[in-house]
PDB file of N, CA and C in Angstrom:
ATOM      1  N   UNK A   1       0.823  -1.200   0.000  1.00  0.00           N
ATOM      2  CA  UNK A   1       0.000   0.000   0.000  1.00  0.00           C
ATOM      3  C   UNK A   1       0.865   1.262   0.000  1.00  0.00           C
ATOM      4  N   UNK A   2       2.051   1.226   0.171  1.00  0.00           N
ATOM      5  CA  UNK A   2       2.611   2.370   0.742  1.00  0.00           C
ATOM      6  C   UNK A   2       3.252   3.079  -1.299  1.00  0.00           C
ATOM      7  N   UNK A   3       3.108   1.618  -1.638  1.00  0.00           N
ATOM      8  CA  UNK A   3       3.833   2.005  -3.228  1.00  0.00           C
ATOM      9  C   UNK A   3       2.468   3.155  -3.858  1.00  0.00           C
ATOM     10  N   UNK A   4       1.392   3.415  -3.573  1.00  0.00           N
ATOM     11  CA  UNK A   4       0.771   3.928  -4.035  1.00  0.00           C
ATOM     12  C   UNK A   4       0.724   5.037  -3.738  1.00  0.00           C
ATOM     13  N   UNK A   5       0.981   5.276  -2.216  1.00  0.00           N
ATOM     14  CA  UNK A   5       1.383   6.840  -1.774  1.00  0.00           C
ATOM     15  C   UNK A   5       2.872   7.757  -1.797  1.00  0.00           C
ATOM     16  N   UNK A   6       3.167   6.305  -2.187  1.00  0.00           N
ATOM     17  CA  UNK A   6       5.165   7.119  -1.897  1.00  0.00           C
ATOM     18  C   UNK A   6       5.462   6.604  -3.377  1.00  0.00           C
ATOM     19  N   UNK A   7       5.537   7.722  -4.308  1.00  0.00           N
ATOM     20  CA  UNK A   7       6.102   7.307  -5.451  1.00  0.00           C
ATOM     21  C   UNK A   7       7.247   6.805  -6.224  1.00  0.00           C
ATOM     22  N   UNK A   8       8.142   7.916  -4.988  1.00  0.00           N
ATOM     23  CA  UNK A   8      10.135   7.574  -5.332  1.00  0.00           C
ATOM     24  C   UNK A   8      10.136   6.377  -4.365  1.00  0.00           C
ATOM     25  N   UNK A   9      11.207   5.802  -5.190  1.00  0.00           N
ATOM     26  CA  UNK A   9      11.501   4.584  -4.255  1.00  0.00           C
ATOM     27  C   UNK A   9      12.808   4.765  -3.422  1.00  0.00           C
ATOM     28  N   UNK A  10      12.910   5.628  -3.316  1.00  0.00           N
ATOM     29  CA  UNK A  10      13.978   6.109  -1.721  1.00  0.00           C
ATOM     30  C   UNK A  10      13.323   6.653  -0.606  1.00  0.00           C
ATOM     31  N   UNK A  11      11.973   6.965  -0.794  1.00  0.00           N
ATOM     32  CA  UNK A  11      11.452   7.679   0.110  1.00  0.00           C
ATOM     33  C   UNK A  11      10.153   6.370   0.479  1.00  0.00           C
ATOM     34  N   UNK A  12      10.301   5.239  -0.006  1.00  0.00           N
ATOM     35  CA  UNK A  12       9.353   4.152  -0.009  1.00  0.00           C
ATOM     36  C   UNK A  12      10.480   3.606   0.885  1.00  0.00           C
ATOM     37  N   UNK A  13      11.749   3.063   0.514  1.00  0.00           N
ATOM     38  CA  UNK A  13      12.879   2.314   1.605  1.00  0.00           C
ATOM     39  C   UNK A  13      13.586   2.828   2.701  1.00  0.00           C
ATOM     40  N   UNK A  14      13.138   4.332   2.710  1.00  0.00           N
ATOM     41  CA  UNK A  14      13.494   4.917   4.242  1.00  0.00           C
ATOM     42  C   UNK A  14      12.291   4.623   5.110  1.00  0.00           C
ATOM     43  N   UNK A  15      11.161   4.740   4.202  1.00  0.00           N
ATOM     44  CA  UNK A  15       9.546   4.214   5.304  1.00  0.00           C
ATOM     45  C   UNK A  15       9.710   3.377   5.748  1.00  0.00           C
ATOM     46  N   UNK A  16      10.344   1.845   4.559  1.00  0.00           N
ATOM     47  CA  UNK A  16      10.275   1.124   4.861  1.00  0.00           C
ATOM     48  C   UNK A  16      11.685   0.160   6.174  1.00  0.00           C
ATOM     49  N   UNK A  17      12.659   1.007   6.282  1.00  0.00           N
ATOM     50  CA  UNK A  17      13.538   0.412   7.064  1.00  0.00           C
ATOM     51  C   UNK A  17      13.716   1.372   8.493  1.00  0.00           C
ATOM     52  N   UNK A  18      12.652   2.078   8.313  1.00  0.00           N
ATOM     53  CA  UNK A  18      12.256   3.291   9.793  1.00  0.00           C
ATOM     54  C   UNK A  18      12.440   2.315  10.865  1.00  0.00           C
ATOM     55  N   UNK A  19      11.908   1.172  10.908  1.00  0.00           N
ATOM     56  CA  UNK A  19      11.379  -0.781  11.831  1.00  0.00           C
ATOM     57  C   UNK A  19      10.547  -0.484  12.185  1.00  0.00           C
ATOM     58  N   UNK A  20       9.135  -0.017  11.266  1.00  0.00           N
ATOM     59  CA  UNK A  20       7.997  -0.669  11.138  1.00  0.00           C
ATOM     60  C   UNK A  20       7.286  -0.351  10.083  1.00  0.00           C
ATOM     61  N   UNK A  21       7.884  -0.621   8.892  1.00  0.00           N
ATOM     62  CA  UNK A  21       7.393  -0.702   8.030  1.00  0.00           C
ATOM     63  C   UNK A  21       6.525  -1.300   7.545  1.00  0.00           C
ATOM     64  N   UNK A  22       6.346  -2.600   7.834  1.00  0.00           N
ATOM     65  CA  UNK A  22       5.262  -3.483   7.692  1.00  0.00           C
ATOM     66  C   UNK A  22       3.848  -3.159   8.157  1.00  0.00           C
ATOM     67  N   UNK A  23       4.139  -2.247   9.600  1.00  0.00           N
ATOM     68  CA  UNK A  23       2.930  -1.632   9.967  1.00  0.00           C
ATOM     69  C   UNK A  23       2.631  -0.778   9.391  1.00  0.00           C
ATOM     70  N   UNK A  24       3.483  -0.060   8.928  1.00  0.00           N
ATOM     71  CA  UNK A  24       2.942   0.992   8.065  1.00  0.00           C
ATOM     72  C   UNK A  24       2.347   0.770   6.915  1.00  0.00           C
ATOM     73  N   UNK A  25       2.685  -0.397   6.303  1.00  0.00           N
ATOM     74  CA  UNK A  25       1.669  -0.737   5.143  1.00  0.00           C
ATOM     75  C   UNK A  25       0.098  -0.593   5.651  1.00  0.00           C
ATOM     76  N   UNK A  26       0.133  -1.816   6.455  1.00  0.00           N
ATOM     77  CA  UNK A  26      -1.357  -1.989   7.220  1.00  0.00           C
ATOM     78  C   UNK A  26      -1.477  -0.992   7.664  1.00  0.00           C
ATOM     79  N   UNK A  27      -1.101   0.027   7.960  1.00  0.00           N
ATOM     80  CA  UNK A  27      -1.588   1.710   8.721  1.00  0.00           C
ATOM     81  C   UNK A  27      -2.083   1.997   7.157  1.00  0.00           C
ATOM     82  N   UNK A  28      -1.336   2.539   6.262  1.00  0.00           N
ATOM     83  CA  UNK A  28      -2.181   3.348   5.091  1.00  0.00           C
ATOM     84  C   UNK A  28      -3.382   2.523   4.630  1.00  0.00           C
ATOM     85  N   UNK A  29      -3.440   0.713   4.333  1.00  0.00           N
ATOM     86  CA  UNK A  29      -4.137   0.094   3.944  1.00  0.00           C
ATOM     87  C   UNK A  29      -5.760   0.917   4.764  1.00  0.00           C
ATOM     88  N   UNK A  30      -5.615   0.571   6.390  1.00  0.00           N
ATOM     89  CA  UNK A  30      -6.515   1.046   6.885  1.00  0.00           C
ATOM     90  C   UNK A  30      -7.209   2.148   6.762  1.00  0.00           C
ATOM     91  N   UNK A  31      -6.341   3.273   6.803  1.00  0.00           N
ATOM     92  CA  UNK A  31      -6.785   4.720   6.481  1.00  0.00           C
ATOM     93  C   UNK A  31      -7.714   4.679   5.138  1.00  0.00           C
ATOM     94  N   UNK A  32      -6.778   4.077   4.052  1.00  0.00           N
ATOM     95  CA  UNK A  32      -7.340   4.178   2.715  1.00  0.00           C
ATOM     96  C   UNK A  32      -8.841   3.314   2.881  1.00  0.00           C
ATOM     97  N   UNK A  33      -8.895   2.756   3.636  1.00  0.00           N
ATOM     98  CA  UNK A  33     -10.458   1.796   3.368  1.00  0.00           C
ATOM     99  C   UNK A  33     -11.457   2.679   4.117  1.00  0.00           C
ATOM    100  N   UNK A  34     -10.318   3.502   4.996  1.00  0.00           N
ATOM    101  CA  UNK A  34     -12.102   4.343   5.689  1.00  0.00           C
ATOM    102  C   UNK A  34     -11.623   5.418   5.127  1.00  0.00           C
ATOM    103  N   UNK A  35     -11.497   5.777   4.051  1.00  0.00           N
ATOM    104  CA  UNK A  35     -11.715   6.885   3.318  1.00  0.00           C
ATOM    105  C   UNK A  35     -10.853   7.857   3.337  1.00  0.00           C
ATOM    106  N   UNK A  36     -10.273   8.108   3.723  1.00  0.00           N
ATOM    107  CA  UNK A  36      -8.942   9.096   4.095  1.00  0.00           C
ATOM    108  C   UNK A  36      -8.457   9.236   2.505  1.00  0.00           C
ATOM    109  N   UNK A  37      -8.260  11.137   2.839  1.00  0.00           N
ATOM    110  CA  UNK A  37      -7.613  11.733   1.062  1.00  0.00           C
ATOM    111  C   UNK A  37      -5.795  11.414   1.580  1.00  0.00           C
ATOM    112  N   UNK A  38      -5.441  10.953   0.168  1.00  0.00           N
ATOM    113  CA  UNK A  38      -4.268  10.769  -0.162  1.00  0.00           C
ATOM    114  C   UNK A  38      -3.329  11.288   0.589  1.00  0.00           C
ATOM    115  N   UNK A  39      -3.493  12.709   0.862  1.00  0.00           N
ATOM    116  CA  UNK A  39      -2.743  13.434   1.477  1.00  0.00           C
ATOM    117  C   UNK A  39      -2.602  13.694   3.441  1.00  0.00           C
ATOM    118  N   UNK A  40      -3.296  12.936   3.297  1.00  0.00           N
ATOM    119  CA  UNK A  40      -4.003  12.532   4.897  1.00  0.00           C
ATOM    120  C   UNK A  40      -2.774  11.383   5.070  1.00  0.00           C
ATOM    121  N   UNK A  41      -3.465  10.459   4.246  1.00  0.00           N
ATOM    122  CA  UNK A  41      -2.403   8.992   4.462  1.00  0.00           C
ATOM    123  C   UNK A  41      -1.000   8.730   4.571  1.00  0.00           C
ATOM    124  N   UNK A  42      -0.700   9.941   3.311  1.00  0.00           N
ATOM    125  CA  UNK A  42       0.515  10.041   3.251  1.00  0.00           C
ATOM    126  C   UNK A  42       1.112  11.161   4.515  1.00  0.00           C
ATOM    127  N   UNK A  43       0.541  11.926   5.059  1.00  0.00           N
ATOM    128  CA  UNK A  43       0.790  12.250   6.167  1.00  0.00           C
ATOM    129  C   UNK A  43       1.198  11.775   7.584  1.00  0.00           C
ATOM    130  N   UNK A  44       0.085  11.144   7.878  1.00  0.00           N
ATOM    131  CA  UNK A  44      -0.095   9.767   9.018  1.00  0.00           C
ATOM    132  C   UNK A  44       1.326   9.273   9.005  1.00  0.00           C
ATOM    133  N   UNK A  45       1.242   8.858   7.351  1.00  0.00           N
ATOM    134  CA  UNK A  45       2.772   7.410   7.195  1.00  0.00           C
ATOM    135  C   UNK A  45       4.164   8.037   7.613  1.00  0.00           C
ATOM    136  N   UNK A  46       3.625   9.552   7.308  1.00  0.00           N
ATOM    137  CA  UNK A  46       5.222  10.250   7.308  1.00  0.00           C
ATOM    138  C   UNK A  46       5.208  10.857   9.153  1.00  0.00           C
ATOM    139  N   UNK A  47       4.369  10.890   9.651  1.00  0.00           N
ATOM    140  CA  UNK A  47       4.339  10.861  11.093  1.00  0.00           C
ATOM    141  C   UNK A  47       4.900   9.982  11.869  1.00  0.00           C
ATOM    142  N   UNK A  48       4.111   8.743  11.511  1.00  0.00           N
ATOM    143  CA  UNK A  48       4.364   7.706  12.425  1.00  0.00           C
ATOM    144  C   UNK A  48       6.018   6.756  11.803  1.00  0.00           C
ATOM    145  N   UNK A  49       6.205   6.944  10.638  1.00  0.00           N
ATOM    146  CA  UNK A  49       7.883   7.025  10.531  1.00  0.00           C
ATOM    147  C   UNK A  49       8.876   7.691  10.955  1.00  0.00           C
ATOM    148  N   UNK A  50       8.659   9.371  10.898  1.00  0.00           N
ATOM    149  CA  UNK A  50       9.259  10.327  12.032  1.00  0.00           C
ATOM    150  C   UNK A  50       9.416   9.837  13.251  1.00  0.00           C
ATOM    151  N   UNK A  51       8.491   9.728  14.173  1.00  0.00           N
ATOM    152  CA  UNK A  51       8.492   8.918  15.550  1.00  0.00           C
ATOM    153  C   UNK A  51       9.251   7.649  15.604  1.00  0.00           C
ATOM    154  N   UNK A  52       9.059   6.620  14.793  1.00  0.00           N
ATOM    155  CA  UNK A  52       9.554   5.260  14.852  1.00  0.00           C
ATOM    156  C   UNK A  52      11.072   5.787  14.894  1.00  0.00           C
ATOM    157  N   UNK A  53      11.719   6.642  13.807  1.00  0.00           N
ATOM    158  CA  UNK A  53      12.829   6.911  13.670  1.00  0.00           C
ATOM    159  C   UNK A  53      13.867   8.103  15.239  1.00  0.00           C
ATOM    160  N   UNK A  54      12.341   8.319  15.665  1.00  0.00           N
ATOM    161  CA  UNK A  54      13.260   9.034  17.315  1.00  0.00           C
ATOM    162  C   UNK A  54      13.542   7.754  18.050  1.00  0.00           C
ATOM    163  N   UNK A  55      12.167   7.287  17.909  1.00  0.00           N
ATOM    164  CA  UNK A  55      12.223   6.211  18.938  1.00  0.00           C
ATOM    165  C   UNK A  55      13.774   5.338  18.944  1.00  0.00           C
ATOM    166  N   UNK A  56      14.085   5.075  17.460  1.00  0.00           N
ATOM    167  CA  UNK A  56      15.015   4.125  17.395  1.00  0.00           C
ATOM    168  C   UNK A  56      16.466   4.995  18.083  1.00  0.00           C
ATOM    169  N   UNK A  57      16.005   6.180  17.524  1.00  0.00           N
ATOM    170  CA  UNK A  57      17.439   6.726  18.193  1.00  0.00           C
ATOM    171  C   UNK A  57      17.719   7.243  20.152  1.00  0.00           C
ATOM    172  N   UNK A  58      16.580   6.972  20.283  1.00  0.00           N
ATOM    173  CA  UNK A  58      16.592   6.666  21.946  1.00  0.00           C
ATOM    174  C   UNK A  58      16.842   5.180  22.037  1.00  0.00           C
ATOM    175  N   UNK A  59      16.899   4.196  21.666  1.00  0.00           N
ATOM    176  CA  UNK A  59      17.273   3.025  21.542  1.00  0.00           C
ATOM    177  C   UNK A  59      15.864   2.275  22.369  1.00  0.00           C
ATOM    178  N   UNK A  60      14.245   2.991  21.648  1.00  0.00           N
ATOM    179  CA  UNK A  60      13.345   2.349  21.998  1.00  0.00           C
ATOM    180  C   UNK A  60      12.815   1.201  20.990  1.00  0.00           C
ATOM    181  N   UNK A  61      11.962   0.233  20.965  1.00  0.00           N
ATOM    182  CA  UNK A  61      11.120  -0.114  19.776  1.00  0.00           C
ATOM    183  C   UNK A  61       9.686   0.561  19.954  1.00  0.00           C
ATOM    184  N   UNK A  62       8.950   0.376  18.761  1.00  0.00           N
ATOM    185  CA  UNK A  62       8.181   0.926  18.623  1.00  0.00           C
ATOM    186  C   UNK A  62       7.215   0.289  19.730  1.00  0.00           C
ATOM    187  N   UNK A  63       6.697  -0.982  19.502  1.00  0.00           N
ATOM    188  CA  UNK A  63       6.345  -1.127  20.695  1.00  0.00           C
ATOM    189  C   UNK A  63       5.911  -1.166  22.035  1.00  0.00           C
ATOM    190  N   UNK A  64       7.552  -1.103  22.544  1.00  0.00           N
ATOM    191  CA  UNK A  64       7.314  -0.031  23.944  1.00  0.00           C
ATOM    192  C   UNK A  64       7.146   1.418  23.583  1.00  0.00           C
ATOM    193  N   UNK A  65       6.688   1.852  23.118  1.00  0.00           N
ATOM    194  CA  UNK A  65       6.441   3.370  23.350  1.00  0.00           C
ATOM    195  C   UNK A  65       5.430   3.653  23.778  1.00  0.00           C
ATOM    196  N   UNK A  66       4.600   4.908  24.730  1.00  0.00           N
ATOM    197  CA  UNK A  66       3.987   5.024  25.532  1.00  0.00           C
ATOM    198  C   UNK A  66       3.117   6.003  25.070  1.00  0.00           C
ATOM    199  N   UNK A  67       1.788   6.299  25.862  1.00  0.00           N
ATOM    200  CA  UNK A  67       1.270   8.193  25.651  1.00  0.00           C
ATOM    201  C   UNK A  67       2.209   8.595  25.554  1.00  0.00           C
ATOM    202  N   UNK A  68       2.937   8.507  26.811  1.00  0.00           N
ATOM    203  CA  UNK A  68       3.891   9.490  27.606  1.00  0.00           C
ATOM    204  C   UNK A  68       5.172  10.122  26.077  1.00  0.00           C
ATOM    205  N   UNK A  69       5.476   9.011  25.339  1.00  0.00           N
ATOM    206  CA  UNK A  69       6.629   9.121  24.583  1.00  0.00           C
ATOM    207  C   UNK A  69       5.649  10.024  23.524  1.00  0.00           C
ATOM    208  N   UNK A  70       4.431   9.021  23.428  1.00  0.00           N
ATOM    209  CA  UNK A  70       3.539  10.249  22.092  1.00  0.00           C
ATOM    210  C   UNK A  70       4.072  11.958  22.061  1.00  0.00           C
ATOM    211  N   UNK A  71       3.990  11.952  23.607  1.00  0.00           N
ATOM    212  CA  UNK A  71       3.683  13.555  23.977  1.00  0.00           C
ATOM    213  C   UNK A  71       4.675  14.277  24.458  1.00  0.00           C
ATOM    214  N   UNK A  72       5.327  13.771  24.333  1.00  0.00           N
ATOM    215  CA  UNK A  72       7.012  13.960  24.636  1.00  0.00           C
ATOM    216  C   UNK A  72       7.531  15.105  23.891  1.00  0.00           C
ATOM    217  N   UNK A  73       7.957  15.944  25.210  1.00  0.00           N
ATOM    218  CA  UNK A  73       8.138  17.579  23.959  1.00  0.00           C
ATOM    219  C   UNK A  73       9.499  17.112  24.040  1.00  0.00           C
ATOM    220  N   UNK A  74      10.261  16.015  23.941  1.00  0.00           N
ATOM    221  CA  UNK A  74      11.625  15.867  23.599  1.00  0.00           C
ATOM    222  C   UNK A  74      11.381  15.101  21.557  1.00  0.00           C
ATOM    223  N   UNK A  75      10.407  14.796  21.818  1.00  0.00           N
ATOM    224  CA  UNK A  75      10.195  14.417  20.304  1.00  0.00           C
ATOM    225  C   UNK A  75      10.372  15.846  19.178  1.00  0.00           C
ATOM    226  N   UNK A  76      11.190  16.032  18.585  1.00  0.00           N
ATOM    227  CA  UNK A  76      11.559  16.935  17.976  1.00  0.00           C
ATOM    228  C   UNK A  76      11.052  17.018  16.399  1.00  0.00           C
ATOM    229  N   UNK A  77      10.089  18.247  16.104  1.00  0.00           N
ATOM    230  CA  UNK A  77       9.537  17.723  15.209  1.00  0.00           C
ATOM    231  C   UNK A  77      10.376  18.028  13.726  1.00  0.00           C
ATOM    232  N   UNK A  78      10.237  17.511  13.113  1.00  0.00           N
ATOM    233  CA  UNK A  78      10.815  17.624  11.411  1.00  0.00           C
ATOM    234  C   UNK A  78      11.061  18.824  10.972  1.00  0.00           C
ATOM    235  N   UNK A  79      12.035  19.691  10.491  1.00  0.00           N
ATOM    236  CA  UNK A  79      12.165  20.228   9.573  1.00  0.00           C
ATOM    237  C   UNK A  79      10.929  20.358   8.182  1.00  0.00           C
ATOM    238  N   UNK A  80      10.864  21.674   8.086  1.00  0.00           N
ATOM    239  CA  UNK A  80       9.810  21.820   6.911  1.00  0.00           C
ATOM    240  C   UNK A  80      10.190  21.343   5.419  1.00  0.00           C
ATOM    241  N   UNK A  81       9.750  20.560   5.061  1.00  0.00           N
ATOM    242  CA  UNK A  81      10.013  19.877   3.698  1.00  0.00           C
ATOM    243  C   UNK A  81      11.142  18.739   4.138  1.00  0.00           C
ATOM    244  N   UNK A  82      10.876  17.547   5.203  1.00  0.00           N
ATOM    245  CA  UNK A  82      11.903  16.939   5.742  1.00  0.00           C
ATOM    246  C   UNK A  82      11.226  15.887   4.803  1.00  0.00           C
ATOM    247  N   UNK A  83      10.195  15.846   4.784  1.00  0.00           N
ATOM    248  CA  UNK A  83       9.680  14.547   4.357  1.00  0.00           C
ATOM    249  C   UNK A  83      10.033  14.342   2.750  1.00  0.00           C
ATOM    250  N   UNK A  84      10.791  15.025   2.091  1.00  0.00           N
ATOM    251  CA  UNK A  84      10.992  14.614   0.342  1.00  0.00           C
ATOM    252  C   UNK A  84       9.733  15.113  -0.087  1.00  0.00           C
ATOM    253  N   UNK A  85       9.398  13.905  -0.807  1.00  0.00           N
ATOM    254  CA  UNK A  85       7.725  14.099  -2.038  1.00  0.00           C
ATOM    255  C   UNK A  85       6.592  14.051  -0.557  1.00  0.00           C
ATOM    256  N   UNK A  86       6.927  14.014   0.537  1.00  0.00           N
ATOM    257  CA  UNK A  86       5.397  13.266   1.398  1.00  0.00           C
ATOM    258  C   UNK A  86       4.832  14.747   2.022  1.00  0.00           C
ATOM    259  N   UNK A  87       3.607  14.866   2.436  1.00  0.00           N
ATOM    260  CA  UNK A  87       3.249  15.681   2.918  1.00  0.00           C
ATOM    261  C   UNK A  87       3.203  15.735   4.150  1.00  0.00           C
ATOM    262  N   UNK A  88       3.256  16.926   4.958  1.00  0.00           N
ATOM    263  CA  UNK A  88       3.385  16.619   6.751  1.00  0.00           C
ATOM    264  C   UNK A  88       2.380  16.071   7.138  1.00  0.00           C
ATOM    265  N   UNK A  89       2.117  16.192   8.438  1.00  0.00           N
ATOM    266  CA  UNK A  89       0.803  15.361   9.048  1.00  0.00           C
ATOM    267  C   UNK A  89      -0.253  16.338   8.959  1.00  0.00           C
ATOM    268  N   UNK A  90      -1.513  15.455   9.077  1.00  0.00           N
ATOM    269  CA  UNK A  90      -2.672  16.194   8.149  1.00  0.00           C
ATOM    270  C   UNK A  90      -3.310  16.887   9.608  1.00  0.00           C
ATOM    271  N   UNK A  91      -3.122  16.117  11.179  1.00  0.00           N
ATOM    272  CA  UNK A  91      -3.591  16.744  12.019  1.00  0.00           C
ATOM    273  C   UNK A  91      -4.706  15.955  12.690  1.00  0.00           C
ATOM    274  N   UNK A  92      -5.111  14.750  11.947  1.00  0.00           N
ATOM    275  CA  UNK A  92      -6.186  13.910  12.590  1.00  0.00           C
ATOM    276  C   UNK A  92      -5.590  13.487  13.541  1.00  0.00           C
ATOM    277  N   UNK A  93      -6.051  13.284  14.632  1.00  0.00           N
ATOM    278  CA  UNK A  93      -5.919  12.848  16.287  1.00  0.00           C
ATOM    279  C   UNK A  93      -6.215  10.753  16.524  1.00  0.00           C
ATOM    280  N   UNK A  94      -7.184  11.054  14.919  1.00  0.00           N
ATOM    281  CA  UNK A  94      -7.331   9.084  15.241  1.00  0.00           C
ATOM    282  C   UNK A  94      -6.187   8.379  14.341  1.00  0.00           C
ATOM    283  N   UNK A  95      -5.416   9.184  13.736  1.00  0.00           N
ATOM    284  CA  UNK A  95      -4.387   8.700  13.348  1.00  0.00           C
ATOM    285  C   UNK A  95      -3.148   7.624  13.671  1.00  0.00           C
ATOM    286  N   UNK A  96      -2.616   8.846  14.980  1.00  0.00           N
ATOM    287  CA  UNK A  96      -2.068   8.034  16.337  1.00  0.00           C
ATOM    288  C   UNK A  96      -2.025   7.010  17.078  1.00  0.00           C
ATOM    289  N   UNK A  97      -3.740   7.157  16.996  1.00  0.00           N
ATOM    290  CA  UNK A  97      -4.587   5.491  17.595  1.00  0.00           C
ATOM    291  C   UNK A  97      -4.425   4.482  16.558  1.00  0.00           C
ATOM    292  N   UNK A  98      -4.316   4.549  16.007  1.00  0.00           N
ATOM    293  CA  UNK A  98      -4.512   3.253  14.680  1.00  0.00           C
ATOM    294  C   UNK A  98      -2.940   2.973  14.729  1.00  0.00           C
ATOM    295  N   UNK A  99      -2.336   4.136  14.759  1.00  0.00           N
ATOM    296  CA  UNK A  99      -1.064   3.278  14.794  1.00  0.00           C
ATOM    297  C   UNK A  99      -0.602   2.495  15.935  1.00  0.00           C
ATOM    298  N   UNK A 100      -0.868   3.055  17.186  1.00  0.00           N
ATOM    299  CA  UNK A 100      -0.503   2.566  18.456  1.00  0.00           C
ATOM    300  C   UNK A 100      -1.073   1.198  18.255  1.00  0.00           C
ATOM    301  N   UNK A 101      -2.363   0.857  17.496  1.00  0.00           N
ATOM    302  CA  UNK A 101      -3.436  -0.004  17.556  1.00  0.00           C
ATOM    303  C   UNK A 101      -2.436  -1.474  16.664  1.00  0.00           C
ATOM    304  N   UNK A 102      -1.883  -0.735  15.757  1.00  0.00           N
ATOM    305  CA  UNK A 102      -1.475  -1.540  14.677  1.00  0.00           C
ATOM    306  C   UNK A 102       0.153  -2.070  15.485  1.00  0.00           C
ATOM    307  N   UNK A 103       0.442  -1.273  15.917  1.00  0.00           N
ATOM    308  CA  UNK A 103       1.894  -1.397  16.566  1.00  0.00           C
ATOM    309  C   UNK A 103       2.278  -2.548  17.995  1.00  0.00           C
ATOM    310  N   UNK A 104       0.936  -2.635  18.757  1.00  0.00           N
ATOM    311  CA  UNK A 104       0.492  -3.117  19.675  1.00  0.00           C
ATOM    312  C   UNK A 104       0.083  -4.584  19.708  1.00  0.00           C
ATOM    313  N   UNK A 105      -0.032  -5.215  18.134  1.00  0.00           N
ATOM    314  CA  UNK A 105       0.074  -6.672  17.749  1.00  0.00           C
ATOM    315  C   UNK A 105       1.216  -7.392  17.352  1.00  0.00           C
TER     316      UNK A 105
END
């Protein structure tokens, strides 16, 4: 799913080696079935890869991560235009949940 939102394929193998890529498929799959615009999805994906990628550099997995880490004003957010071709996050709040949701199996 993610080949449909991420067109370059460097910006598809950084999603995908963030370590959780796989969820992230099933994250856009989901979004895309309840309707979510393109730019939503591709948002979400480029969120919850941002995070995966702090996480790793605190030497967390995704996994264990908490509210607490969600909300973590040590989470430093992206640079404007960090994401390549992807768009930032769109701002939905059930976003988060689906991933925690997806991350949590």
């Amino acid at each position: 799913m993610i080949d449909r939102y991420f067109p370059c394929q460097r910006v598809r193998e950084r999603i995908r080696s963030c370590g959780c890529g796989e969820l992230l498929d099933e994250f856009a799959e989901r979004l895309h079935r309840r309707g979510y615009a393109s730019a939503t999805i591709r948002g979400g994906v480029w969120a919850v890869e941002h995070f995966a990628t702090w996480l790793n550099g605190q030497k967390l997995k995704l996994h264990d991560a908490t509210k607490d880490h969600v909300r973590s004003p040590r989470v430093p957010l992206p640079a404007a235009g960090a994401g390549g071709d992807v768009s930032g996050p769109a701002g939905d709040q059930s976003l988060g949940e689906d991933a925690s949701r997806s991350a949590s199996r």
